[in-house]
PDB file of N, CA and C in Angstrom:
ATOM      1  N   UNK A   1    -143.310 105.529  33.302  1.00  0.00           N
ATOM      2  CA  UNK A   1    -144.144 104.905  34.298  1.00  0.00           C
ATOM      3  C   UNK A   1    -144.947 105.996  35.002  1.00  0.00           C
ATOM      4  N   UNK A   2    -146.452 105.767  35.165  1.00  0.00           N
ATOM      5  CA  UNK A   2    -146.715 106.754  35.914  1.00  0.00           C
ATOM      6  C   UNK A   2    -147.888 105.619  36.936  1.00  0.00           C
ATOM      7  N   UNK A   3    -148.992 106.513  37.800  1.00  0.00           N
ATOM      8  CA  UNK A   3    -149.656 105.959  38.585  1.00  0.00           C
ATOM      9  C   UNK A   3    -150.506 106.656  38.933  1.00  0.00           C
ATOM     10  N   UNK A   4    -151.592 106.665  39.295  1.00  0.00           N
ATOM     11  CA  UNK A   4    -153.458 106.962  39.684  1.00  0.00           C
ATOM     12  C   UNK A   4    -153.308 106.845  40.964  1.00  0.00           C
ATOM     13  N   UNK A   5    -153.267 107.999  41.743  1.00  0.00           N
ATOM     14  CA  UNK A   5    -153.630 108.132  43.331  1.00  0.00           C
ATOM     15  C   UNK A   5    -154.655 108.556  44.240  1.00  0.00           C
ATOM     16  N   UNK A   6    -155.472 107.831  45.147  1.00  0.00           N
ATOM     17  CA  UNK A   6    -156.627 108.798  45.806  1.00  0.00           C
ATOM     18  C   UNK A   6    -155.726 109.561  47.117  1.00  0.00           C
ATOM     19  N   UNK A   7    -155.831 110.513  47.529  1.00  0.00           N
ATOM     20  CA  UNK A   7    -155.665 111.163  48.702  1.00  0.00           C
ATOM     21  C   UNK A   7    -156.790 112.600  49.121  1.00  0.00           C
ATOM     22  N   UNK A   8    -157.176 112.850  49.866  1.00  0.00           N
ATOM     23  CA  UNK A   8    -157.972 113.309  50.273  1.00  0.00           C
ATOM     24  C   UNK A   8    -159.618 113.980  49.524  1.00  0.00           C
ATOM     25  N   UNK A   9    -159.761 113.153  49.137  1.00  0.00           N
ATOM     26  CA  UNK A   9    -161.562 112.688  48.088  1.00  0.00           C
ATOM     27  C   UNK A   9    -160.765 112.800  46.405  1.00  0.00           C
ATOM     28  N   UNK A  10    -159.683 113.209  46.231  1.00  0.00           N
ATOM     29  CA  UNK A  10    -159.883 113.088  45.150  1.00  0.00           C
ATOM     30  C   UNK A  10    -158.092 112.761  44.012  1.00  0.00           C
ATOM     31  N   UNK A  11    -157.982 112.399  42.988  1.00  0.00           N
ATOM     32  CA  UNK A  11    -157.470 111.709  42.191  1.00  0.00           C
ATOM     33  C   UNK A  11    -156.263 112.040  41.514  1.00  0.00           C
ATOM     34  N   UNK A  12    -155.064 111.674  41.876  1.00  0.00           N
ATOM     35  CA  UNK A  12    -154.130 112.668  40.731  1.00  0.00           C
ATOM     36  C   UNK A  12    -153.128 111.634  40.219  1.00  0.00           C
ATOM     37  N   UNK A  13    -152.791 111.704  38.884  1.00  0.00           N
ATOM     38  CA  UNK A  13    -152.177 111.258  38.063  1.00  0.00           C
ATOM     39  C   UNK A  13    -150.394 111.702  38.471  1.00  0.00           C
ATOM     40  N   UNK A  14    -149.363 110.914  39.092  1.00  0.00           N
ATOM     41  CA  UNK A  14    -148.294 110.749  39.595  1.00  0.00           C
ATOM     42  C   UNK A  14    -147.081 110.380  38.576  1.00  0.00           C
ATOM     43  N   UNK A  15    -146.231 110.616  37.919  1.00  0.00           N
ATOM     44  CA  UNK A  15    -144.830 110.348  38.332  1.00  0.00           C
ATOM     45  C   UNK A  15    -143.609 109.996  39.030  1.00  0.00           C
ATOM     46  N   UNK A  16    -142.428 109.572  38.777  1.00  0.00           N
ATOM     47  CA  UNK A  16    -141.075 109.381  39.706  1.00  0.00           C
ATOM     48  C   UNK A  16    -140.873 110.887  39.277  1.00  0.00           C
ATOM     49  N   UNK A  17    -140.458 112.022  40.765  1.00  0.00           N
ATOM     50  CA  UNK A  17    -139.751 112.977  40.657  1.00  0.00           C
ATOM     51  C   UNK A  17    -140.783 114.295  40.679  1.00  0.00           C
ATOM     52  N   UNK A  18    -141.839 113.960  40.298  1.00  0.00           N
ATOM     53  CA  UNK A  18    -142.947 115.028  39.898  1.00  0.00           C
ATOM     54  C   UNK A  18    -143.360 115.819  41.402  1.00  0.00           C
ATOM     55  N   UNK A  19    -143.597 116.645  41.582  1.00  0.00           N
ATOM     56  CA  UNK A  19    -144.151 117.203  42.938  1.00  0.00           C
ATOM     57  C   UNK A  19    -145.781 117.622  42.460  1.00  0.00           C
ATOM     58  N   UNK A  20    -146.482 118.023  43.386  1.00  0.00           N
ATOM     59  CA  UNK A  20    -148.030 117.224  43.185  1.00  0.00           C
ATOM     60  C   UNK A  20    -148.638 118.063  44.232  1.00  0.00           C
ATOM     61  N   UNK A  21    -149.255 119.199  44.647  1.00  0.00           N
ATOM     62  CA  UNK A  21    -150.231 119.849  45.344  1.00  0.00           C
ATOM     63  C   UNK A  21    -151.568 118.573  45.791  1.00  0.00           C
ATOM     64  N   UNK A  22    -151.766 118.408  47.346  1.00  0.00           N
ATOM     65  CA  UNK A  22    -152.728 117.429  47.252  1.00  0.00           C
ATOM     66  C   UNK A  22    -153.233 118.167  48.674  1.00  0.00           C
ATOM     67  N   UNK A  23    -155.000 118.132  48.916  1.00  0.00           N
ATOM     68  CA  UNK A  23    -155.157 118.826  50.270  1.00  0.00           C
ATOM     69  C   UNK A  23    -154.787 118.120  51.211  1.00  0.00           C
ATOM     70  N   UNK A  24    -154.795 119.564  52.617  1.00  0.00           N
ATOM     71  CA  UNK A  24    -153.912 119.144  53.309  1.00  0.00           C
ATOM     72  C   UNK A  24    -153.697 118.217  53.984  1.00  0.00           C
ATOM     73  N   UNK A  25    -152.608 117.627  54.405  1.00  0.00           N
ATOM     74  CA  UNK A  25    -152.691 116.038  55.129  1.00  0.00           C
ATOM     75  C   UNK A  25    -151.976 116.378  56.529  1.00  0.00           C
ATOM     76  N   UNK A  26    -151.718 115.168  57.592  1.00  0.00           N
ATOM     77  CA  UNK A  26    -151.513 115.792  58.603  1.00  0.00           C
ATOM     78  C   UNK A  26    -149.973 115.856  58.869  1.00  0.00           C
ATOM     79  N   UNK A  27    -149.118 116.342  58.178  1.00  0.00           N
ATOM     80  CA  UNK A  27    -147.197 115.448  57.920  1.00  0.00           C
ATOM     81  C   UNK A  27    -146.690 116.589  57.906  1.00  0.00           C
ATOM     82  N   UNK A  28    -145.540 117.061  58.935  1.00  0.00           N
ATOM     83  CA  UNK A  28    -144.598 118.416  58.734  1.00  0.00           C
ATOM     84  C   UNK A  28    -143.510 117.910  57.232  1.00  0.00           C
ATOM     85  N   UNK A  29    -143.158 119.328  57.073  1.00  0.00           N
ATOM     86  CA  UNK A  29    -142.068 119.231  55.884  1.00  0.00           C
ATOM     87  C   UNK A  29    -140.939 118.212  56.304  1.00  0.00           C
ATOM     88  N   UNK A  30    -140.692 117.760  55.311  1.00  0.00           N
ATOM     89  CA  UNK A  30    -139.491 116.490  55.343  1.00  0.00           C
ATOM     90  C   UNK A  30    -140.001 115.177  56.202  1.00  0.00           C
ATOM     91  N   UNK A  31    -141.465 115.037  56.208  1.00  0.00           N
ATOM     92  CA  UNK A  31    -141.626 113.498  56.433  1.00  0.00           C
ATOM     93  C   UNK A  31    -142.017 112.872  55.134  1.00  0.00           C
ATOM     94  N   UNK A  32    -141.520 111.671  55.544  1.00  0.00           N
ATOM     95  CA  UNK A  32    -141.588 110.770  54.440  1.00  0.00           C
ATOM     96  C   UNK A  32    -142.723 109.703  54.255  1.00  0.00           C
ATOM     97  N   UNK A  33    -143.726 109.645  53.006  1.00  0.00           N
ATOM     98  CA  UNK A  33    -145.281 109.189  53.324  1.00  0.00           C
ATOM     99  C   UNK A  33    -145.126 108.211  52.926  1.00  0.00           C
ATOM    100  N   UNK A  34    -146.030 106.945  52.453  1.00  0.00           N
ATOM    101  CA  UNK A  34    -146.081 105.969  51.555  1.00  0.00           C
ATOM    102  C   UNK A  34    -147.858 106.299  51.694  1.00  0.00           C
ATOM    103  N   UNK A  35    -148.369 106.435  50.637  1.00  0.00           N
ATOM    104  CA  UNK A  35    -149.589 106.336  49.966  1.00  0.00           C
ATOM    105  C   UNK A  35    -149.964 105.505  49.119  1.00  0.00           C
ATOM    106  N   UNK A  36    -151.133 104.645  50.324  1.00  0.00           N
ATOM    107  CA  UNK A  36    -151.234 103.315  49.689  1.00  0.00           C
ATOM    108  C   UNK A  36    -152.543 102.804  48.931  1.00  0.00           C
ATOM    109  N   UNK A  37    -153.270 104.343  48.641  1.00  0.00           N
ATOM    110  CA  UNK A  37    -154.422 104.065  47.968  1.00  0.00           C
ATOM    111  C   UNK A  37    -154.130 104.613  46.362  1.00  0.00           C
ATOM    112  N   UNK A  38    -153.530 103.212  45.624  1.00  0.00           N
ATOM    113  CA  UNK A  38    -153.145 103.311  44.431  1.00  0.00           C
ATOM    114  C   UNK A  38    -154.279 102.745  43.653  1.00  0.00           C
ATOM    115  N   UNK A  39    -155.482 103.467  42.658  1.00  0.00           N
ATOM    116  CA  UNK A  39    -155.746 102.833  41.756  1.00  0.00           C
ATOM    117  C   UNK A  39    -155.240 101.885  40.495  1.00  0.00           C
ATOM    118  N   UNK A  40    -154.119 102.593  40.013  1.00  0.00           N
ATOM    119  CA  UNK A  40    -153.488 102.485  38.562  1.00  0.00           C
ATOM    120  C   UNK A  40    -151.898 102.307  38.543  1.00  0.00           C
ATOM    121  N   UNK A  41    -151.546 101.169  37.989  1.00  0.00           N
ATOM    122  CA  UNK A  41    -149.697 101.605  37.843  1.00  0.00           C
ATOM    123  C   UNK A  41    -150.089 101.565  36.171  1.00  0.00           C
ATOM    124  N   UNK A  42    -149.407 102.693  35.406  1.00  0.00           N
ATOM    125  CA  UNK A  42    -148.672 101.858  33.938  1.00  0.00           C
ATOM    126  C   UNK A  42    -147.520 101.945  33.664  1.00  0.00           C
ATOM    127  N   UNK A  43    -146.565 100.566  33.380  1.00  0.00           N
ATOM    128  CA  UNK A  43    -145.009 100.849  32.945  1.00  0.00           C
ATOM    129  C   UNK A  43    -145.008 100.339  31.771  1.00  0.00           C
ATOM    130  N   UNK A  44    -144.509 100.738  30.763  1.00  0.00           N
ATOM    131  CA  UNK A  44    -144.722 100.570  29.111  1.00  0.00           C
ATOM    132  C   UNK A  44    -145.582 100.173  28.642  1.00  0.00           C
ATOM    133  N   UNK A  45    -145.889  98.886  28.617  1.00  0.00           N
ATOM    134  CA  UNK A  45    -146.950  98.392  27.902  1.00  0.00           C
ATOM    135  C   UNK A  45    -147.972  97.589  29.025  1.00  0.00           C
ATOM    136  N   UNK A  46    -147.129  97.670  30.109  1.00  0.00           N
ATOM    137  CA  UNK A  46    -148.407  96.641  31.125  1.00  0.00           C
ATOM    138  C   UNK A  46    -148.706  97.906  31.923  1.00  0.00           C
ATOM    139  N   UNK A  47    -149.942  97.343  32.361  1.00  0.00           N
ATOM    140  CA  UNK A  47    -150.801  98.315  33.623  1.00  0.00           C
ATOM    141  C   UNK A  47    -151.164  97.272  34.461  1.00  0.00           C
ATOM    142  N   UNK A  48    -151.502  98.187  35.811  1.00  0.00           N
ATOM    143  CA  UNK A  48    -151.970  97.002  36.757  1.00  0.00           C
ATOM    144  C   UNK A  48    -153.117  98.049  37.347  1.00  0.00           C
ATOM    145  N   UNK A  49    -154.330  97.132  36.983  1.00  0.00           N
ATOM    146  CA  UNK A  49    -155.901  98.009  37.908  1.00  0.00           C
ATOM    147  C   UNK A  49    -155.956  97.622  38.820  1.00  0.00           C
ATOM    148  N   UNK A  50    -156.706  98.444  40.120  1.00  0.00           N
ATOM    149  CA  UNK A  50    -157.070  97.974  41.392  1.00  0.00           C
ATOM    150  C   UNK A  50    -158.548  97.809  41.580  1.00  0.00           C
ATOM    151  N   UNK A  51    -158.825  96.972  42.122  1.00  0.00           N
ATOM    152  CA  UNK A  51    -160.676  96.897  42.212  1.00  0.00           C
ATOM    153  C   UNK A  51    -160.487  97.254  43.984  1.00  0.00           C
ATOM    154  N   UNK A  52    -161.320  98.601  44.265  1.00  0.00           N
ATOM    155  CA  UNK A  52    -160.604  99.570  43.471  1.00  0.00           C
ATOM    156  C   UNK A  52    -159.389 100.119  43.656  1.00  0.00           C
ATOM    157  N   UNK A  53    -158.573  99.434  44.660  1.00  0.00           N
ATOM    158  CA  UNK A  53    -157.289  99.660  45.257  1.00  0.00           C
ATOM    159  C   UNK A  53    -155.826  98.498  44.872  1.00  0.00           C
ATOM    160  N   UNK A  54    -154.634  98.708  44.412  1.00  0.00           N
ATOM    161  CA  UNK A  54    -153.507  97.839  44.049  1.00  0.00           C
ATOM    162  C   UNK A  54    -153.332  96.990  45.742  1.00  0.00           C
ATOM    163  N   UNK A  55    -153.471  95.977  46.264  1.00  0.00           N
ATOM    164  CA  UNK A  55    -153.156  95.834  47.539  1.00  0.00           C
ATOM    165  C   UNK A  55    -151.988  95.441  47.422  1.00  0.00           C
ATOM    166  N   UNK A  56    -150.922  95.471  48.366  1.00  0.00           N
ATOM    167  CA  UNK A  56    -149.265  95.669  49.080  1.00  0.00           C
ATOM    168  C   UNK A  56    -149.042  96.307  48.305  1.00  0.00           C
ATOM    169  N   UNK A  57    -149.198  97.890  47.631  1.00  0.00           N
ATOM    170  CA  UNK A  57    -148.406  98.813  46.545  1.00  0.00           C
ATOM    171  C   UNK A  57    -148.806 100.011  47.813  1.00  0.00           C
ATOM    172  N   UNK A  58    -147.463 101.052  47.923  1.00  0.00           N
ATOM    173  CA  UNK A  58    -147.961 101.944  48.165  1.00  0.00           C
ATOM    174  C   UNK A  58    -146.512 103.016  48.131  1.00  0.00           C
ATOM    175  N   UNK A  59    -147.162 104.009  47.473  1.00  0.00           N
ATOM    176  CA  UNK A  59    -146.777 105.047  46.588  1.00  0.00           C
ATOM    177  C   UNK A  59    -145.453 105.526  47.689  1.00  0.00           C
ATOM    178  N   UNK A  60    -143.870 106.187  47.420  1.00  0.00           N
ATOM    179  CA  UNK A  60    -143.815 106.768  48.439  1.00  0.00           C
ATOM    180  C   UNK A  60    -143.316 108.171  48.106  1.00  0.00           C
ATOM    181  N   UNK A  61    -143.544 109.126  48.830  1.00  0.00           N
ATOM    182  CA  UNK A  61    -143.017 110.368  48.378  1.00  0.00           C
ATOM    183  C   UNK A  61    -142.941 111.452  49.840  1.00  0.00           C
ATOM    184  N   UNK A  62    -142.399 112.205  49.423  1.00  0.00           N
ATOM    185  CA  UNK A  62    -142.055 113.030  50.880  1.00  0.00           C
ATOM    186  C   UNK A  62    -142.458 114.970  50.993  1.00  0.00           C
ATOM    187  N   UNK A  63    -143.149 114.946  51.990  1.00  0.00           N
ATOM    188  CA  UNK A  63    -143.360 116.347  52.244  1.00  0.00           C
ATOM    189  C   UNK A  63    -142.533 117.285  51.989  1.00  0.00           C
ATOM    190  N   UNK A  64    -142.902 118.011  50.829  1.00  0.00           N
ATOM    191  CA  UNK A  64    -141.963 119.798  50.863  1.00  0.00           C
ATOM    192  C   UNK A  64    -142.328 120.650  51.510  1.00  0.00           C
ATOM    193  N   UNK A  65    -143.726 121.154  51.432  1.00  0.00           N
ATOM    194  CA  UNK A  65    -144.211 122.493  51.802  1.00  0.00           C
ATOM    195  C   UNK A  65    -145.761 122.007  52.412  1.00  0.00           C
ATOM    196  N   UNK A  66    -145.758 122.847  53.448  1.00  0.00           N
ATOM    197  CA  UNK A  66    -147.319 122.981  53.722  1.00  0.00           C
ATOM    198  C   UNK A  66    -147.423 124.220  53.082  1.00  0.00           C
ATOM    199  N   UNK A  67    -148.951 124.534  52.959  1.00  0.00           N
ATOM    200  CA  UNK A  67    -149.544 126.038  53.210  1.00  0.00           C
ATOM    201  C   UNK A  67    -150.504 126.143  52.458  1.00  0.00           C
ATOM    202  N   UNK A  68    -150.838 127.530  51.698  1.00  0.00           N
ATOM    203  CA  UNK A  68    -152.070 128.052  51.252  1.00  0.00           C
ATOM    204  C   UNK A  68    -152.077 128.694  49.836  1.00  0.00           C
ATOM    205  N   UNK A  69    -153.075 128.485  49.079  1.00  0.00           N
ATOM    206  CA  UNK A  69    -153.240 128.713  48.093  1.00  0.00           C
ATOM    207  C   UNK A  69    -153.943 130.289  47.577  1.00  0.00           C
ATOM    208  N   UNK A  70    -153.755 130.889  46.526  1.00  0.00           N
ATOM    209  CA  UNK A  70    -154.293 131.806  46.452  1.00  0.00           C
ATOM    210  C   UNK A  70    -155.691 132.608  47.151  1.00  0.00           C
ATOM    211  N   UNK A  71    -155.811 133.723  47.756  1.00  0.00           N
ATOM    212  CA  UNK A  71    -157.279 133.825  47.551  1.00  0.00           C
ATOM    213  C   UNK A  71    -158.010 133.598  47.030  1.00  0.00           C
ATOM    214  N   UNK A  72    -159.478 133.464  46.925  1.00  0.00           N
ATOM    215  CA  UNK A  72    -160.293 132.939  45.835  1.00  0.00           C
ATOM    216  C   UNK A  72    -161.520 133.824  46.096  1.00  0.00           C
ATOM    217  N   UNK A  73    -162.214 134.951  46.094  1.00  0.00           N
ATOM    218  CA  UNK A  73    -163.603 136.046  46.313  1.00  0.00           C
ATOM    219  C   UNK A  73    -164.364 135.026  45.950  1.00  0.00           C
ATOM    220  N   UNK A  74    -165.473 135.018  46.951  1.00  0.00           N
ATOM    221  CA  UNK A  74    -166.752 134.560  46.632  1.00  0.00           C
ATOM    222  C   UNK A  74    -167.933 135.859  46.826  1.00  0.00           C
ATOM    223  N   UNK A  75    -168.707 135.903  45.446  1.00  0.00           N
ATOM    224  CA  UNK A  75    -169.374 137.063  45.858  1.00  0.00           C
ATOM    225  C   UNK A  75    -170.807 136.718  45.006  1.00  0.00           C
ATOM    226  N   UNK A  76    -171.748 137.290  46.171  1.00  0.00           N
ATOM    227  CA  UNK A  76    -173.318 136.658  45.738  1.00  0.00           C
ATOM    228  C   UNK A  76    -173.963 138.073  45.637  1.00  0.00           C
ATOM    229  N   UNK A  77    -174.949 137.889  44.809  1.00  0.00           N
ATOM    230  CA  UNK A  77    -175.868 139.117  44.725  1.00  0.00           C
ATOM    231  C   UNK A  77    -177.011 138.970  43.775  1.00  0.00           C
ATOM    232  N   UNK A  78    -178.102 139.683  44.236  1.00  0.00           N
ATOM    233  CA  UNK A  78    -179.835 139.180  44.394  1.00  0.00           C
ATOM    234  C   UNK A  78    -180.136 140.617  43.222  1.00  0.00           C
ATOM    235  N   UNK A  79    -180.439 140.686  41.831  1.00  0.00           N
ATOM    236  CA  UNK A  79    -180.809 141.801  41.462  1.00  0.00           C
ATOM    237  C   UNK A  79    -182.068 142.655  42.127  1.00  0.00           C
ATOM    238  N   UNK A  80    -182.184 143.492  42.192  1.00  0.00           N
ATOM    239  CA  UNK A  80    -183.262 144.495  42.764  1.00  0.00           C
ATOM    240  C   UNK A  80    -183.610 144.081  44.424  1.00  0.00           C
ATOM    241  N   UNK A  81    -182.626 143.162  45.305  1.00  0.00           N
ATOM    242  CA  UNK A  81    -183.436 142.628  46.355  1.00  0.00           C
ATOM    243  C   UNK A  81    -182.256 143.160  48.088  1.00  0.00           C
ATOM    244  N   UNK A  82    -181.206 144.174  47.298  1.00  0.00           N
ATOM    245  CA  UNK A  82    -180.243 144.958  47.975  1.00  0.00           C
ATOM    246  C   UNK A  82    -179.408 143.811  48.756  1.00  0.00           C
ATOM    247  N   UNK A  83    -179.380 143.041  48.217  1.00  0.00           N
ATOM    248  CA  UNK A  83    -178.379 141.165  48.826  1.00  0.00           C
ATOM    249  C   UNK A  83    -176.901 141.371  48.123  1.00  0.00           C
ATOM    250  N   UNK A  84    -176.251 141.638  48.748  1.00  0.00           N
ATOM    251  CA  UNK A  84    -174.842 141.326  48.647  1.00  0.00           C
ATOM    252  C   UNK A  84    -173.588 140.757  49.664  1.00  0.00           C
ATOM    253  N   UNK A  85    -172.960 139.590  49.623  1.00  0.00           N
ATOM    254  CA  UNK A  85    -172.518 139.092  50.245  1.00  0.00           C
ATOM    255  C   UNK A  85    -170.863 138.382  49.571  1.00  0.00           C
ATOM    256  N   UNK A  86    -170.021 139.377  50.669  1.00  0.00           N
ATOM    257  CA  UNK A  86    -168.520 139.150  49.594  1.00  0.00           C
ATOM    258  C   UNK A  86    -167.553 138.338  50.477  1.00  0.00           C
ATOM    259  N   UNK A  87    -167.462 136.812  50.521  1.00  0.00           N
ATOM    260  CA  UNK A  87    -165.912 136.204  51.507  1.00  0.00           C
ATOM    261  C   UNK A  87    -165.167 135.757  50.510  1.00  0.00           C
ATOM    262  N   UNK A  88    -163.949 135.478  51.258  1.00  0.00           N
ATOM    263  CA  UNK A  88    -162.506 134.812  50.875  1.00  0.00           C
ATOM    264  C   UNK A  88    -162.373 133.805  51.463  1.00  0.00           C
ATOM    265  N   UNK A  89    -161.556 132.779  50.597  1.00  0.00           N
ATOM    266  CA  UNK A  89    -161.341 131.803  50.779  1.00  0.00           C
ATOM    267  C   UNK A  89    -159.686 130.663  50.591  1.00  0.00           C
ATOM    268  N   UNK A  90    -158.828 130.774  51.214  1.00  0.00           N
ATOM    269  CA  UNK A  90    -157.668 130.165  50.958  1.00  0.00           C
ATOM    270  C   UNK A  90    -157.768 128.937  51.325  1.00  0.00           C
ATOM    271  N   UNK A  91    -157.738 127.959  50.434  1.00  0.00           N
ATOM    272  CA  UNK A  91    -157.560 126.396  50.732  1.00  0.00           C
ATOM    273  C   UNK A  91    -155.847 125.841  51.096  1.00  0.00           C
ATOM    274  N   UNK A  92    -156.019 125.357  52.240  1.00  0.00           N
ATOM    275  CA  UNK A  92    -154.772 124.155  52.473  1.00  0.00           C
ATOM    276  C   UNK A  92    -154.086 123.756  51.776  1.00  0.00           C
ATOM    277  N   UNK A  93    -153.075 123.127  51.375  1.00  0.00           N
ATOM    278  CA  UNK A  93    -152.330 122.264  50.910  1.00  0.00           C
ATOM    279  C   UNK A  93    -151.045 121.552  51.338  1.00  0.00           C
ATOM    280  N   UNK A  94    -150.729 120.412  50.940  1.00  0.00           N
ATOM    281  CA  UNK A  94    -149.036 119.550  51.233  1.00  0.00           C
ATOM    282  C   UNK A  94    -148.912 119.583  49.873  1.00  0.00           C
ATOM    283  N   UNK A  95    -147.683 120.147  49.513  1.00  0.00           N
ATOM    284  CA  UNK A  95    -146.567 119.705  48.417  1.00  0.00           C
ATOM    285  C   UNK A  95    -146.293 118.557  48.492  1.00  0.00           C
ATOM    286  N   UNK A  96    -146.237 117.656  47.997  1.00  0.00           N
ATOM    287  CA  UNK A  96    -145.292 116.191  47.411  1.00  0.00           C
ATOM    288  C   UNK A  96    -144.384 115.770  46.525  1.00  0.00           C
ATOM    289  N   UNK A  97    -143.110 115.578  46.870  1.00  0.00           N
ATOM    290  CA  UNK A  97    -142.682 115.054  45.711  1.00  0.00           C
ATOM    291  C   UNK A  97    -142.501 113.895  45.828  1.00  0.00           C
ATOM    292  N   UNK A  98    -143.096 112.830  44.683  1.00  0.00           N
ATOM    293  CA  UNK A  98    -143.259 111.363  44.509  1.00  0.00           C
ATOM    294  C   UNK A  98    -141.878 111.145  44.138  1.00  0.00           C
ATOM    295  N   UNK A  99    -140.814 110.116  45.042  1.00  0.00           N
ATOM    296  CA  UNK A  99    -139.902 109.797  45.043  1.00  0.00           C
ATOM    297  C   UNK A  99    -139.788 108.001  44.457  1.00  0.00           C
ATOM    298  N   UNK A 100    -140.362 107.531  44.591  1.00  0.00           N
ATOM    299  CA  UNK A 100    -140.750 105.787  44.119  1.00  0.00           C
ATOM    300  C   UNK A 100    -142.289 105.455  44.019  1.00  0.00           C
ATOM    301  N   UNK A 101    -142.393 104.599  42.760  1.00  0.00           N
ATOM    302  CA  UNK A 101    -143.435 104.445  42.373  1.00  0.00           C
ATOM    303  C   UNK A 101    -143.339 102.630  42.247  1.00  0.00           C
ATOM    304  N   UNK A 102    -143.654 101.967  43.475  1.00  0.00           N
ATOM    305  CA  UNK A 102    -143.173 100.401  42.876  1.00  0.00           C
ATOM    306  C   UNK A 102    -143.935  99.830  41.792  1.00  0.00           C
ATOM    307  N   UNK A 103    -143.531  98.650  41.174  1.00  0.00           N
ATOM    308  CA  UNK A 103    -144.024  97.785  40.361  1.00  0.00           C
ATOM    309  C   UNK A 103    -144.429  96.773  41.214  1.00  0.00           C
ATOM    310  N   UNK A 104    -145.725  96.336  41.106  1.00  0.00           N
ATOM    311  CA  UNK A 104    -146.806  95.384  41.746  1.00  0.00           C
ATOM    312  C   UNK A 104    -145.934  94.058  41.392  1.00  0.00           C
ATOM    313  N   UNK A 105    -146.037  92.781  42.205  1.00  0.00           N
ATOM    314  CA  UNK A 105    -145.132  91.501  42.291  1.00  0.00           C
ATOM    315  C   UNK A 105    -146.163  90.405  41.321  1.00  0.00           C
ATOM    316  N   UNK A 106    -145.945  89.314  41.029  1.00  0.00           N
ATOM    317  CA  UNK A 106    -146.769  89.165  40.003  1.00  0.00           C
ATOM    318  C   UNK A 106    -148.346  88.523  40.716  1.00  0.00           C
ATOM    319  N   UNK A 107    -148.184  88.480  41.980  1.00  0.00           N
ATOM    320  CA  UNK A 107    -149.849  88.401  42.713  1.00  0.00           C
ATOM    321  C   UNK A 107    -150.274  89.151  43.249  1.00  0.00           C
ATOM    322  N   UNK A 108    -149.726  90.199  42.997  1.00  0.00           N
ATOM    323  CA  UNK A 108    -150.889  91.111  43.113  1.00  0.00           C
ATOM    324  C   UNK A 108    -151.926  91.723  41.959  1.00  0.00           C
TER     325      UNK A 108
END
């Protein structure tokens, strides 16, 4: 079984048990979320789509880690025009690990 999640602009493909880097959200370590903007469930052979959201489904999984991701150099430069310009950049993140993934009831 897995599941299609939006959280902060963008999309990640979920598991039961899987932990999941997603930017940062506003939840200290060890709270417990339900994320309820589910595009996609599939369990064997059935799927359930959302136009574009599953409504009463929502994902639940619980905060491990905040923090920060590698450096990343950003560096620009202009041939012959003496332009050089060098920053860093560490992006945010919440750890997740997806603990339950429900199965949609049959109206939804």
């Amino acid at each position: 079984m897995y599941a299609v999640l939006e959280t902060g602009g963008a999309q990640f493909k979920v598991q039961e048990g899987e932990k999941i880097q997603v930017p940062l959200l506003a939840a200290q370590e060890g709270d417990k979320l339900k994320l309820d903007k589910v595009l996609l469930i599939v369990e064997g052979g059935k799927s359930w789509i959302g136009t574009p959201y599953l409504e009463n489904v929502a994902i639940e999984a619980e905060v491990t880690k905040n923090g920060k991701l590698p450096k990343i150099i950003v560096y620009k430069k202009k041939k012959r025009r003496e332009y050089r310009r060098t920053r860093g950049h560490r992006q945010d993140f919440t750890e997740l690990l997806i603990s339950r993934i429900p199965t949609p009831q049959k109206g939804s």
